[in-house]
Protein backbone atom coordinates (compact mmCIF):
# COMPACT_ATOMS: atom_id res chain seq x y z
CA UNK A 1 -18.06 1.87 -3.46
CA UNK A 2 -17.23 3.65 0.01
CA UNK A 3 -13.99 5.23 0.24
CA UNK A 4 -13.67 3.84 3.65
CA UNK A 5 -14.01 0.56 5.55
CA UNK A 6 -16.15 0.27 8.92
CA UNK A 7 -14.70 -1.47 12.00
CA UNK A 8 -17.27 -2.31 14.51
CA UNK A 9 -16.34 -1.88 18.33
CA UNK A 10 -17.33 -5.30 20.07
CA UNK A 11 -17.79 -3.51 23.18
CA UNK A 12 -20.87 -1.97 21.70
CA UNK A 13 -19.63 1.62 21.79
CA UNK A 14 -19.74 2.52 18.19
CA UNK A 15 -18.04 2.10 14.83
CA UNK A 16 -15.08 3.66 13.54
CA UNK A 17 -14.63 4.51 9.64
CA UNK A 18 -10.89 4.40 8.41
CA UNK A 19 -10.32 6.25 5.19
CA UNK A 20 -8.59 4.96 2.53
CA UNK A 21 -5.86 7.40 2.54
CA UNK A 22 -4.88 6.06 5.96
CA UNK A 23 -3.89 2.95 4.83
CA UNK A 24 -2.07 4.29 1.89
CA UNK A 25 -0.36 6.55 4.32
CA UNK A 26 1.00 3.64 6.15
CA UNK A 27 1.85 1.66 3.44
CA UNK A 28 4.04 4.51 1.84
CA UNK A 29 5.34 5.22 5.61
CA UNK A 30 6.49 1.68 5.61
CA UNK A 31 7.99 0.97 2.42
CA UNK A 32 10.32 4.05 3.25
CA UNK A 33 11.72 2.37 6.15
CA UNK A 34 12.97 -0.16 3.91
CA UNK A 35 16.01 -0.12 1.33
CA UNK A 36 16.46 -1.58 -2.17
CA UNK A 37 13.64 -1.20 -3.28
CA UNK A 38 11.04 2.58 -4.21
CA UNK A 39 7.39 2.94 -5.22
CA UNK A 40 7.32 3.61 -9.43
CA UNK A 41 6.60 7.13 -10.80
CA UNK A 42 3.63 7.95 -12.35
CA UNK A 43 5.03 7.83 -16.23
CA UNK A 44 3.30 8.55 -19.22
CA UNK A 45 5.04 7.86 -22.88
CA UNK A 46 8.30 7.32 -21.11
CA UNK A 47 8.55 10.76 -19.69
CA UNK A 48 7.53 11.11 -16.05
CA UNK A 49 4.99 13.68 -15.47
CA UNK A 50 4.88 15.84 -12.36
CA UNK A 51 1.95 18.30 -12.59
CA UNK A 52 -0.98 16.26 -13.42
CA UNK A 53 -4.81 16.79 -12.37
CA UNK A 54 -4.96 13.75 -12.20
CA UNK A 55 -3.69 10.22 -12.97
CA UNK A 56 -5.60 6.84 -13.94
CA UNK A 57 -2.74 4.99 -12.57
CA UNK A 58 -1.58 4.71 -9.15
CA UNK A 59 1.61 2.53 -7.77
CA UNK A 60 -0.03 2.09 -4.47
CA UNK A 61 -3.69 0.93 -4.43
CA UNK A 62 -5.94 0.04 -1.48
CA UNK A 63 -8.99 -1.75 -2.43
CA UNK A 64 -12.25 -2.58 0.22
CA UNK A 65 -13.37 -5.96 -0.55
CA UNK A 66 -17.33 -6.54 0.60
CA UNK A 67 -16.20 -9.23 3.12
CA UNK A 68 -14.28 -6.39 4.90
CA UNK A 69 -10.79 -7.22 4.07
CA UNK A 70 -8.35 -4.49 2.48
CA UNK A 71 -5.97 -5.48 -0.35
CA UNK A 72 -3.02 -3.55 -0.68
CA UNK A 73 -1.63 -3.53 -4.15
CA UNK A 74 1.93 -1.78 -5.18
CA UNK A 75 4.21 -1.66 -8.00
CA UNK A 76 8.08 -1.51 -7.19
CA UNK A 77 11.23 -0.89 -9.00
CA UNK A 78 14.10 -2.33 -7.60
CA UNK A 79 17.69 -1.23 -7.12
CA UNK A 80 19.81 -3.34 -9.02
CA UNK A 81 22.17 -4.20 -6.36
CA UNK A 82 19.35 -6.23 -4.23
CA UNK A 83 17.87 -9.54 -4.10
CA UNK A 84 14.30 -9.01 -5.29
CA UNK A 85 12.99 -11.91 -2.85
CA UNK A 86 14.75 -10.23 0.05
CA UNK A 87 13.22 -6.95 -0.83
CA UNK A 88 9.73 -7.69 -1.63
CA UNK A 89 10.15 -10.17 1.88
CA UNK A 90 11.59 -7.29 3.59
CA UNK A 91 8.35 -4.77 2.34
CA UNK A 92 5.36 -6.90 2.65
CA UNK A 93 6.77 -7.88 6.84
CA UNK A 94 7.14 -4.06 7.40
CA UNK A 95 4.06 -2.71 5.46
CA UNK A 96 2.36 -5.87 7.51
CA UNK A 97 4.15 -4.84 10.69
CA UNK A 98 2.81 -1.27 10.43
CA UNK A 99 -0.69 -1.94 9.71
CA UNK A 100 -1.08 -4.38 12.70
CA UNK A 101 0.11 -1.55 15.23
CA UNK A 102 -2.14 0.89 13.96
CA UNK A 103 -5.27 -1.64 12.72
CA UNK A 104 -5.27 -4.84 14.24
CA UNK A 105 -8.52 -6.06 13.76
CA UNK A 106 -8.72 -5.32 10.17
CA UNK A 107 -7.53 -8.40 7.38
CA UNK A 108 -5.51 -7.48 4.78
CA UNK A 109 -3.67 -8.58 1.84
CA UNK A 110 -0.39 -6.99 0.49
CA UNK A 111 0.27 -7.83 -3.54
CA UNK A 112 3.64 -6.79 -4.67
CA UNK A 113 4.57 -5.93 -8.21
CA UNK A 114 8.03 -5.97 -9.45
CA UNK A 115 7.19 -3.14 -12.51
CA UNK A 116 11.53 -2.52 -13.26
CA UNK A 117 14.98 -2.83 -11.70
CA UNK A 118 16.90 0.33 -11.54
C-alpha cells in the first residue's frame, strides 16, 4: 500500500501526491488547538516508553482507502474536568476544519477513540 494518496488536477496540469505524514501533521496541529482533551502515549506494560525504534502502536493513524478517501483514526484521553461529547465535538470540527483549508478536495473520515480520562 502507497504511503501517499494522489489528487488529480481537473485542469489537466498534473497530479499531486500528499504524504501521509501531512495529514498526521495536521491532525496533531489541530487537536492542539483544542483543550480537554491530549493524544495517548505510546505505553507498554503500564510504563510509558520514550526511546523506542519503533512502536506497533500509534494514537494517530491515517489510513488510504482504494476509493481515495483518508480515514483518520485517534485515541484520546480526556481531562477529567470536560464533557467527553463536547471534546470529541470540539476535535473532530477542528481536525475537519484544518484539513479542508489545506485539502479540500480530498474525503475524509475522522474516528475518535476515548482510550482513558485523566
Amino acid at each position: 500500500m502507497a504511503d501517499y494518496i494522489t489528487v488529480k488536477n481537473y485542469s489537466n496540469i498534473g497530479e499531486m501526491k500528499i504524504y501521509r505524514k501531512v495529514f498526521e501533521s495536521i491532525a496533531l496541529d489541530a487537536l492542539h488547538n483544542v483543550s480537554g482533551a491530549k493524544i495517548v502515549d505510546r505505553i507498554t506494560n503500564h510504563k510509558r516508553v520514550d526511546k523506542v525504534l519503533f512502536a506497533l502502536y500509534k494514537p494517530l493513524r491515517v489510513t488510504f482507502r482504494k476509493s481515495g478517501a483518508v480515514d483518520i483514526d485517534v485515541d484520546l484521553k480526556i481531562i477529567n474536568s470536560s464533557n467527553p461529547s463536547d471534546v470529541c465535538e470540539n476535535i473532530q470540527e477542528e481536525i475537519n476544519n484544518a484539513l479542508i483549508t489545506y485539502l479540500d478536495s480530498v474525503p475524509f473520515s475522522i474516528n475518535l477513540k476515548i482510550a482513558g480520562i485523566e
